[in-house]
Protein backbone atom coordinates (compact mmCIF):
# COMPACT_ATOMS: atom_id res chain seq x y z
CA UNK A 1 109.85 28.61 90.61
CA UNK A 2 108.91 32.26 91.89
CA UNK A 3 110.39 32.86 95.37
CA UNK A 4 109.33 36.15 95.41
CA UNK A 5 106.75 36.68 98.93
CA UNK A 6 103.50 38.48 98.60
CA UNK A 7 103.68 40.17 102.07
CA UNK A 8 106.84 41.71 100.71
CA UNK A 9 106.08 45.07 99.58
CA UNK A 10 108.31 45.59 96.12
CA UNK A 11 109.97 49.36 96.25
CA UNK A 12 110.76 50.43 92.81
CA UNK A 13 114.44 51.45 91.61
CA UNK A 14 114.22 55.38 91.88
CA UNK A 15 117.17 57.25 90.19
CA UNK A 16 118.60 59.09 93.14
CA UNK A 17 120.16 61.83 91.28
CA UNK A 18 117.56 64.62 91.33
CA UNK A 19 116.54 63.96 94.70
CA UNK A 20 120.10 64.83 95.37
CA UNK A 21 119.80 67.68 93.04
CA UNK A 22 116.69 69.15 95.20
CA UNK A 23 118.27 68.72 98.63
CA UNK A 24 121.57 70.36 97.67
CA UNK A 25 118.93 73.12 96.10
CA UNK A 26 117.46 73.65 99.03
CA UNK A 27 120.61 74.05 101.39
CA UNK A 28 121.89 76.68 99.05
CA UNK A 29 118.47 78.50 98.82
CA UNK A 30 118.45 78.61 103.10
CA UNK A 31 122.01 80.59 103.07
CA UNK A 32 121.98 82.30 100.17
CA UNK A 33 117.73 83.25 101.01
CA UNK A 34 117.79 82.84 104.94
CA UNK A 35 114.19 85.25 104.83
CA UNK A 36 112.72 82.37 102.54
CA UNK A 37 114.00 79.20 104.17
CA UNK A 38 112.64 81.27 107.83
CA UNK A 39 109.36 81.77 106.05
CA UNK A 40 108.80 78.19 106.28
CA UNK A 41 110.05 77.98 109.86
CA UNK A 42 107.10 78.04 112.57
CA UNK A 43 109.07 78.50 116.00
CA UNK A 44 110.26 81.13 117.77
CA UNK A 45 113.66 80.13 117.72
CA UNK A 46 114.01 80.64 113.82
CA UNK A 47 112.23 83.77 114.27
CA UNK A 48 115.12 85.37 116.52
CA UNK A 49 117.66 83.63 114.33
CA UNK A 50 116.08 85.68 111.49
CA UNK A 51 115.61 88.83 113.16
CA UNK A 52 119.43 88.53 114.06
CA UNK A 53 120.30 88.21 110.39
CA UNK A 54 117.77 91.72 109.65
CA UNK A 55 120.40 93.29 112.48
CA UNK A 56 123.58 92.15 110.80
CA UNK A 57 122.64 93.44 107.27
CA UNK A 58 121.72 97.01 107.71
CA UNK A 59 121.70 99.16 111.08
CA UNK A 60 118.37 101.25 112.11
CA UNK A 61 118.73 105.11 111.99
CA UNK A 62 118.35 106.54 115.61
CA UNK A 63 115.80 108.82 114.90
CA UNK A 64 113.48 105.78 114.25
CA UNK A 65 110.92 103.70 116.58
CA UNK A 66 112.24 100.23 117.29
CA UNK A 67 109.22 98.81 115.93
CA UNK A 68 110.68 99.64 112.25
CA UNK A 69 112.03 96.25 112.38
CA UNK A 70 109.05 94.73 112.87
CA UNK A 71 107.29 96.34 110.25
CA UNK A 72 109.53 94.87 108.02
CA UNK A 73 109.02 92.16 108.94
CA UNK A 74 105.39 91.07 109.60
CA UNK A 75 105.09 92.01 105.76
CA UNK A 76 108.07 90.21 104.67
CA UNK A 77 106.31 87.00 105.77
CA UNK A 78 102.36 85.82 105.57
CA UNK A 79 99.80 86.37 108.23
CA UNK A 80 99.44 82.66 109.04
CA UNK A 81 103.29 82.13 108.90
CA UNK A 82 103.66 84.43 111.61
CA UNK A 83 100.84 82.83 113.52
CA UNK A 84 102.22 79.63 113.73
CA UNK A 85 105.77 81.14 114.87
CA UNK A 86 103.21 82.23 117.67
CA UNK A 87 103.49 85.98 117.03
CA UNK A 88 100.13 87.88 117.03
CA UNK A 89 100.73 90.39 114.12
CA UNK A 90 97.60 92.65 116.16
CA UNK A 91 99.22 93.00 118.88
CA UNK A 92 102.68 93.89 118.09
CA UNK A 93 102.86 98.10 117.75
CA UNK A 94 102.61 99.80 114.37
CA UNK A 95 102.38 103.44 115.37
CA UNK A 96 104.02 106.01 113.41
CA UNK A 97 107.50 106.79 114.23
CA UNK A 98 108.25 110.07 116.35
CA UNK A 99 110.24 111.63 113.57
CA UNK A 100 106.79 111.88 111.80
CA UNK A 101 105.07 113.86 114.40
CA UNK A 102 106.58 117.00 114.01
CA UNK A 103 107.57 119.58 111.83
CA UNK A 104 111.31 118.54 109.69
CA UNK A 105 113.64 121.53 109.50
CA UNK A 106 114.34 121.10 106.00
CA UNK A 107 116.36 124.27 104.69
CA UNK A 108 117.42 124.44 101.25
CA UNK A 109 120.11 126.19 99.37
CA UNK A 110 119.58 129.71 97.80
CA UNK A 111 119.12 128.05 94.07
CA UNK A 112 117.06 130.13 91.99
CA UNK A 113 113.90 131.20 93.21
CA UNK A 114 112.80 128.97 96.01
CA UNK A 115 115.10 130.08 98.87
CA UNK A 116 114.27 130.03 102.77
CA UNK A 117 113.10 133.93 104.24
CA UNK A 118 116.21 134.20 106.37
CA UNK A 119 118.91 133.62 102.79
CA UNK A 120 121.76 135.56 103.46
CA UNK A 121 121.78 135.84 99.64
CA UNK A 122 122.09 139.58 98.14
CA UNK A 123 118.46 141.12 97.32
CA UNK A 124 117.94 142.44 94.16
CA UNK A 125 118.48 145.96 94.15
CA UNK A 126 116.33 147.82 91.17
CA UNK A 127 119.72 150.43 90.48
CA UNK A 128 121.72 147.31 90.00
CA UNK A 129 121.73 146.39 86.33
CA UNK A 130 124.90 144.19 86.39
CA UNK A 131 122.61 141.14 86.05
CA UNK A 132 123.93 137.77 87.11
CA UNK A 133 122.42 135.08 89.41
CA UNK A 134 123.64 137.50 92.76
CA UNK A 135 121.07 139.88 92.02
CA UNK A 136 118.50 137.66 91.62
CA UNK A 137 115.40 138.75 93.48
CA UNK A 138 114.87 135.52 95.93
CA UNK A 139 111.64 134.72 98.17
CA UNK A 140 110.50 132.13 100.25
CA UNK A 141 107.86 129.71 99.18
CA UNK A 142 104.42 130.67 98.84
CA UNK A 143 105.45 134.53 98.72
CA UNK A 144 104.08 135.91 95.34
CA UNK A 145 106.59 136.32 92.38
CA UNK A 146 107.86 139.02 90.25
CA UNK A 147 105.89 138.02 86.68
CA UNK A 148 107.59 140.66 84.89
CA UNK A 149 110.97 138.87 85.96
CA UNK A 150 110.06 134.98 85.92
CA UNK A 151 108.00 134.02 83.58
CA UNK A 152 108.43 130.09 83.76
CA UNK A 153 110.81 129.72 86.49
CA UNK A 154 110.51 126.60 87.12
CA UNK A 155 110.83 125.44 83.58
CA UNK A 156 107.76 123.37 84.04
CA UNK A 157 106.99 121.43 81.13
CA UNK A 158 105.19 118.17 80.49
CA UNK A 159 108.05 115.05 79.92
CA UNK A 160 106.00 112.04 78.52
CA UNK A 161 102.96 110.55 76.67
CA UNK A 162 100.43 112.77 74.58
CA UNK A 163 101.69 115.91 75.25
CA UNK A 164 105.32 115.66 76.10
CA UNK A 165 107.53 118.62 75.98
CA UNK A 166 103.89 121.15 76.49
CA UNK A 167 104.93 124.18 78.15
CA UNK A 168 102.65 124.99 81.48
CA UNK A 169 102.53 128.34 83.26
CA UNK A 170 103.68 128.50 86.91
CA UNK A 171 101.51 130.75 89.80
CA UNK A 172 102.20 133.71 90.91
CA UNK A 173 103.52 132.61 94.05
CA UNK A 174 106.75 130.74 94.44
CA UNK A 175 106.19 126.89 94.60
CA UNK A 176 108.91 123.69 94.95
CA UNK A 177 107.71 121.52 91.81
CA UNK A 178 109.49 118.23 91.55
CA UNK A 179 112.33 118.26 89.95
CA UNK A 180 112.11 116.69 86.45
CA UNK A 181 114.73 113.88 86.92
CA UNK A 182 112.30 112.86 90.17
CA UNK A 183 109.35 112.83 87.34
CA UNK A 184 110.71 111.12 85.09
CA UNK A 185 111.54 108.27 87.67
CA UNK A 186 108.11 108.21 89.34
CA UNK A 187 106.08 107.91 85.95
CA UNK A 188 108.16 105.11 84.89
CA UNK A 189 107.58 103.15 88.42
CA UNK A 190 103.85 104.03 88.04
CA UNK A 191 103.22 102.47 83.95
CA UNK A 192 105.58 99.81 85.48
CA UNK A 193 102.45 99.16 87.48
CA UNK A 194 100.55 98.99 84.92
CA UNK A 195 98.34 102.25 85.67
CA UNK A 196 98.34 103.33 82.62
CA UNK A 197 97.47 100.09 80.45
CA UNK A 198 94.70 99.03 78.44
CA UNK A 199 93.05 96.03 79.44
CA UNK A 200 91.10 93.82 77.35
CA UNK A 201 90.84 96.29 74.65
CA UNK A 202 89.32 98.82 77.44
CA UNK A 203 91.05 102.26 77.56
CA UNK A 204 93.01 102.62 81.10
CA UNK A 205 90.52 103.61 83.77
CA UNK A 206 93.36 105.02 86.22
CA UNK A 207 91.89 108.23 88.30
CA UNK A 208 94.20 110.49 89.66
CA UNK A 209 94.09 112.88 92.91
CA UNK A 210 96.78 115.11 92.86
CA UNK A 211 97.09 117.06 96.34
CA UNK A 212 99.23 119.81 96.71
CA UNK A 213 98.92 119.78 93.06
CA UNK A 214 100.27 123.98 92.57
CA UNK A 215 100.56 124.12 88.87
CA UNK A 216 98.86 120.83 88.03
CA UNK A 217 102.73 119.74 86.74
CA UNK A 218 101.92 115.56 88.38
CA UNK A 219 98.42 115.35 87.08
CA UNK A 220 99.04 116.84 84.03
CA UNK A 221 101.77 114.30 83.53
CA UNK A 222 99.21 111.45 84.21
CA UNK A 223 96.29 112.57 81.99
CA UNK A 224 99.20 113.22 79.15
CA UNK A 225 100.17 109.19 79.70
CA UNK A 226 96.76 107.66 79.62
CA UNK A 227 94.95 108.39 83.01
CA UNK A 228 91.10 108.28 82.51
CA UNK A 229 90.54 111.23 85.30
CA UNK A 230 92.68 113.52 87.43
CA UNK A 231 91.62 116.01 90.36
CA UNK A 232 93.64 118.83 91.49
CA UNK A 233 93.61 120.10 95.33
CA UNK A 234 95.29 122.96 96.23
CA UNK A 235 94.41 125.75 98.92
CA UNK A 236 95.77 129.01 96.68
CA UNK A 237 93.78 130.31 94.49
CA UNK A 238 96.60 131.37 92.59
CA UNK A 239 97.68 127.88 92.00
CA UNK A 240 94.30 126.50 91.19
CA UNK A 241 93.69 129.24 88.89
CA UNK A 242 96.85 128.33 87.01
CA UNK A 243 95.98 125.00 87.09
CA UNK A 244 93.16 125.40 85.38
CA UNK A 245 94.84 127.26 82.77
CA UNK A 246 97.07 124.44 82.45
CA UNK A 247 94.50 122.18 81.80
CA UNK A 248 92.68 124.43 79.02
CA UNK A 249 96.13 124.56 77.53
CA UNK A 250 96.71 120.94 76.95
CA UNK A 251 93.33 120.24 75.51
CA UNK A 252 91.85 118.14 79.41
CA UNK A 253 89.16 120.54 79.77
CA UNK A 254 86.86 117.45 78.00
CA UNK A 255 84.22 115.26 79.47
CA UNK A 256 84.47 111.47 80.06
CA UNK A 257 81.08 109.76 79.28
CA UNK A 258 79.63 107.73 82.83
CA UNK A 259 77.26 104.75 82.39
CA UNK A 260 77.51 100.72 83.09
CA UNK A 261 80.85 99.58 84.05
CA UNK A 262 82.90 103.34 84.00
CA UNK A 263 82.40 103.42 87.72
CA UNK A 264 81.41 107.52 88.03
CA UNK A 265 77.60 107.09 87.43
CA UNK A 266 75.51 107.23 84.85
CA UNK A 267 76.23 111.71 84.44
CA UNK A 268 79.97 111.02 83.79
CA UNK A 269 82.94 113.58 84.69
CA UNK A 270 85.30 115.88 83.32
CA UNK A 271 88.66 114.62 82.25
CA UNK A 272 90.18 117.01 85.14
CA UNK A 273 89.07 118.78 87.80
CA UNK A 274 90.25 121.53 90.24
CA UNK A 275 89.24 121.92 93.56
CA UNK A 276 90.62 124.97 95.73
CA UNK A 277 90.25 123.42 99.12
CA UNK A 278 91.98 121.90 102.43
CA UNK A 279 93.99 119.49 101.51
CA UNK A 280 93.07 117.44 105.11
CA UNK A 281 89.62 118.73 104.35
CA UNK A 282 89.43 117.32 100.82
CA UNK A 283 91.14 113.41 102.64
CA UNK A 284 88.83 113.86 105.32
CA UNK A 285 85.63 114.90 104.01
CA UNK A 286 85.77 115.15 100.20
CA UNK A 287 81.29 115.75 100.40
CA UNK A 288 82.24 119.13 101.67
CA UNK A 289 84.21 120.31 98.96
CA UNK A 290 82.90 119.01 96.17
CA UNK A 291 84.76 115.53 95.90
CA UNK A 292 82.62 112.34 95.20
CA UNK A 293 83.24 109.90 97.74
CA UNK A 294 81.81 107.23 96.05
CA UNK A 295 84.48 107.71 93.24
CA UNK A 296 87.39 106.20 94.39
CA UNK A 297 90.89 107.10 93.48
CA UNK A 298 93.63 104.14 91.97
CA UNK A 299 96.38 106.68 92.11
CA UNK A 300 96.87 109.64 94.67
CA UNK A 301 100.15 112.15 94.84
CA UNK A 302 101.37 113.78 97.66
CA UNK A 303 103.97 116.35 97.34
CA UNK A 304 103.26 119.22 100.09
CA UNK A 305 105.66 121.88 101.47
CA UNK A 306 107.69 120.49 103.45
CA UNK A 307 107.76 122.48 106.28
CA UNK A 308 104.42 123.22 106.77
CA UNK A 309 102.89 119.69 107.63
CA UNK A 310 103.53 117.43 109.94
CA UNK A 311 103.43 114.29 108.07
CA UNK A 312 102.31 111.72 110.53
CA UNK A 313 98.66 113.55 110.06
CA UNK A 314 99.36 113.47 106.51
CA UNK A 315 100.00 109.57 106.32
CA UNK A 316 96.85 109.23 109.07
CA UNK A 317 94.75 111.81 106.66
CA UNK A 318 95.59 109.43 103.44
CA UNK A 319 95.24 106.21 104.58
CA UNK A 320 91.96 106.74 106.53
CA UNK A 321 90.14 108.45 103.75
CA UNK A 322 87.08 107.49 101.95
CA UNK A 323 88.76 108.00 98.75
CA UNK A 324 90.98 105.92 98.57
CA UNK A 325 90.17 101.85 97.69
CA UNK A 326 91.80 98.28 97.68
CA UNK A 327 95.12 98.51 95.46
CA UNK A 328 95.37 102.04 94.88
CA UNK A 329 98.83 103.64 94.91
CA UNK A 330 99.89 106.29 97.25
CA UNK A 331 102.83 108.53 96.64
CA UNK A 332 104.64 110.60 99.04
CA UNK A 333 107.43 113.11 98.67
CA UNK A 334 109.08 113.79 101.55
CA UNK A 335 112.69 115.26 102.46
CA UNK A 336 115.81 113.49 103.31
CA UNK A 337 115.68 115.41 106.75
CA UNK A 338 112.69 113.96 108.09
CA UNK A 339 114.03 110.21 108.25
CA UNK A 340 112.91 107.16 106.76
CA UNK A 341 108.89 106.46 106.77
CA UNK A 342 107.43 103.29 107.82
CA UNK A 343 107.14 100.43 105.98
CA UNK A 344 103.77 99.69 106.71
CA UNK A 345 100.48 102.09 107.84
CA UNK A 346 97.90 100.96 109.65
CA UNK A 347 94.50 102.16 109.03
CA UNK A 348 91.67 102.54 111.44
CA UNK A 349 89.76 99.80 109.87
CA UNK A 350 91.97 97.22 110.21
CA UNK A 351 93.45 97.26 106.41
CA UNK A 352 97.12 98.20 105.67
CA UNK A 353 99.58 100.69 103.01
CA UNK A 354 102.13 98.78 102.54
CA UNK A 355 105.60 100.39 101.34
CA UNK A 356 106.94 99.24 97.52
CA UNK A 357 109.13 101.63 96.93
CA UNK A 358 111.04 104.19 99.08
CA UNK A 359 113.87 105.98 96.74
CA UNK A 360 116.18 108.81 97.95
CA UNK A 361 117.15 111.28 94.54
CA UNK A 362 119.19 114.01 95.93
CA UNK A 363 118.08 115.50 99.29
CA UNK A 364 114.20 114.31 98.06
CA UNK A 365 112.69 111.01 98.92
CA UNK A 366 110.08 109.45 97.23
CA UNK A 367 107.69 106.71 99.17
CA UNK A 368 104.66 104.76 97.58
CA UNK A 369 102.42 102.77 98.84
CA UNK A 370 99.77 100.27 97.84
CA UNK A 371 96.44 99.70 99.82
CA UNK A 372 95.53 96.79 101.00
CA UNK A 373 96.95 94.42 97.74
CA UNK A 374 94.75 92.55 96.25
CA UNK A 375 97.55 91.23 93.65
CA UNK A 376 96.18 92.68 90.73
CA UNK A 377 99.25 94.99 90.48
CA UNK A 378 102.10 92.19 90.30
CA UNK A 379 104.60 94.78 89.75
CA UNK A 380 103.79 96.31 93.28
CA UNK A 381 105.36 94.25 95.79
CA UNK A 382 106.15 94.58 98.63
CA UNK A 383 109.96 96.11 99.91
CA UNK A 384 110.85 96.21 103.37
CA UNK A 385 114.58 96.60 102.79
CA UNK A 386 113.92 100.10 101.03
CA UNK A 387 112.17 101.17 104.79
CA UNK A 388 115.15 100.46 107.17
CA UNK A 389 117.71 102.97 105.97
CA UNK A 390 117.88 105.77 103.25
C-alpha cells in the first residue's frame, strides 16, 4: 500500500556540498574583492563602506581636487549600479583638477643638450679644447643647435617592427624626445591593444596623429610596426622639415589606396603626412590646416614641452576634437611635477576618456586613455588605482 500523499510536494535529495562550496566562494571573494562584492550592493550604506576602504588603501596627493575619488570610482562600477545606490553619476563634479590649469615648473638637470636657460653649467668656450662633457655647449629647448657639433644628439633611432634600429636626423633646434626605455614601454602597451593586428586577414587599419611630433621619432615608430597612416603636427618648420626627411628616409613617403571599406574615400592618402600647424589649431579645427575631419584617428600621441602648455586646455583640446572617435587611444606625456591626471575626462558631448594606464618612468609620466569604449579593445580596461597616486 502507497502512503505517500499527493498534496505533498516531493523535494529531491540535493548533494549539499557545492552549494557549500559557492557560499564559502563568495565570502572569500567579498574580503579578498570588497570593490566586486560592493558592485552588487545598491544602498548607500555599502557605498560609504566602500569609499572608506578606497581611503584606507592609498592616500590622495594634496595638490589634487577631492573629486579624484570619485572619478575612480563612478568608472570602477556600471552606470546603472550606481543608479540604484541612488547616486546620479551627472551630477557629481568631473572638472579638471587645479594642478592642470596652470603652467608645471618642471626643471631638468643639465644632461646633455636639453638644459633649462638659467644652467649654471660652464658655456662652451671656442679657446677651450680640453673637451669633456663641462664644455659642452648647452641651450634651452627650442633654441637652434650647433650642427657642426651634434649631429644626432639625441641618438634617435627607430626600436621595433620594419625598420628597427633606422637612424633619423634630429632638427636644428633642441627638442626633449622620449627617452627610448619610455618607447619601448609605450609600443608594447599599444600592440598589447591590439593596434597593430591584422584582422580577418585585413592588414591593420590603425591611423596615427602624432602632435608635437618634432622629429617624427613616435610616428615613425608606429608606421615601422604596422600602422596603416600617421600625421605629424608640429609648429617649427625646422621640425617638420626634418620630419619629412625622416619619412623619405624610411621608405613612408608611399600612398595608401582609398575605396569601399578603407574609410579615407575613394582618392586614398599618403602613408604619412606632415602638417606645420597649431597644435590646438590642428584639435580644434583640423579643416583649416589641412586635416580631414571626416578621417578619424584610432591612435593620437601627445608629448608637448612641458612648460609651455597648460595641460588642462590640452586634455579639453583632445577630448573635444572632431578627430578623434569611439575607442581610440589617447596618450599623454606629462611630468612627474605636474601631479597625477584624472582618471576620467569629460567631454562636451556627454561621452567620456577614460584612464587605462597611468605609468611613472623616471621623472616622466605616461597617461592613456580610451574614448568612449566600445569593448572592442579588451586589453584596454579600465584602471582607477593607477589615477590616485604616482
Amino acid at each position: 500500500m502507497d502512503n505517500t500523499r499527493d498534496d505533498v510536494i516531493k523535494i529531491p535529495k540535493v548533494n549539499s556540498f557545492p552549494v557549500l562550496v559557492i557560499a564559502a566562494l563568495s565570502c572569500v571573494s567579498a574580503v579578498s574583492f570588497p570593490s566586486s562584492a560592493a558592485a552588487f550592493s545598491f544602498t548607500p550604506t555599502h557605498r560609504m563602506q566602500c569609499v572608506s576602504r578606497l581611503n584606507k588603501r592609498s592616500s590622495l596627493p594634496t595638490n589634487l581636487d577631492q573629486s579624484r575619488m570619485w572619478q575612480s570610482m563612478q568608472h570602477h562600477y556600471s552606470y546603472e549600479t550606481l543608479l540604484r545606490m541612488n547616486v546620479d553619476p551627472i551630477r557629481e563634479q568631473t572638472d579638471l583638477p587645479a594642478n592642470l590649469k596652470r603652467r608645471v615648473n618642471a626643471k631638468r638637470p643639465t644632461l646633455g643638450h636639453v638644459v633649462p636657460k638659467t644652467s649654471r653649467t660652464r658655456r662652451h668656450n671656442p679657446s677651450d679644447n680640453k673637451g669633456g662633457s663641462n664644455s659642452a655647449l648647452l641651450r634651452p629647448q627650442g633654441e637652434g643647435r650647433d650642427t657642426d657639433r651634434y649631429n644626432n644628439p639625441s641618438n634617435l633611432r627607430i626600436l621595433g617592427g620594419t625598420h628597427r634600429g633606422r637612424k633619423l636626423e634630429s632638427p636644428d633646434v633642441y627638442l626633449r624626445p622620449m627617452m627610448g626605455k619610455v618607447k619601448e614601454a609605450v609600443f608594447s602597451t599599444f600592440t598589447s591593444f591590439g593596434l597593430y593586428d591584422d584582422v580577418g586577414g585585413v592588414a591593420c587599419k590603425t591611423r596615427h596623429l602624432d602632435i608635437f611630433s618634432g622629429s617624427g621619432s613616435v610616428g615613425l615608430e608606429s608606421l615601422s610596426r604596422g600602422a596603416r597612416h600617421c600625421t605629424f603636427v608640429d609648429m617649427s618648420n625646422d621640425c617638420c622639415g626634418t620630419c619629412q626627411r625622416n619619412v623619405e628616409r624610411c621608405g613612408f613617403d608611399g600612398w595608401n589606396e582609398g575605396g569601399l571599406g578603407s574609410g579615407i574615400g575613394e582618392e586614398g592618402e599618403p602613408v604619412a603626412k606632415v602638417v606645420c600647424a597649431d597644435a590646438f589649431r590642428a584639435l580644434r579645427q583640423p579643416e583649416t590646416v589641412g586635416i580631414d575631419p571626416n578621417c578619424k584617428y584610432d591612435l593620437v600621441t601627445l608629448c608637448p614641452p612641458y612648460e609651455e602648455i597648460v595641460y588642462a586646455d590640452l586634455l579639453e583640446a583632445v577630448a573635444n576634437s572632431e578627430l578623434v572617435k569611439e575607442d581610440t587611444i589617447i596618450l599623454i606625456e606629462y611630468p612627474v611635477e605636474l601631479g597625477c591626471l584624472p582618471h576620467v575626462i569629460r567631454q562636451e558631448s556627454g561621452g567620456v576618456l577614460i584612464g587605462v594606464r597611468n605609468r611613472k618612468y623616471g621623472r616622466t609620466v605616461i597617461g592613456m586613455y580610451i574614448v568612449n569604449p566600445t569593448g572592442a579593445l579588451e586589453s584596454a580596461e579600465s584602471r582607477p588605482e593607477e589615477f590616485i597616486k604616482l
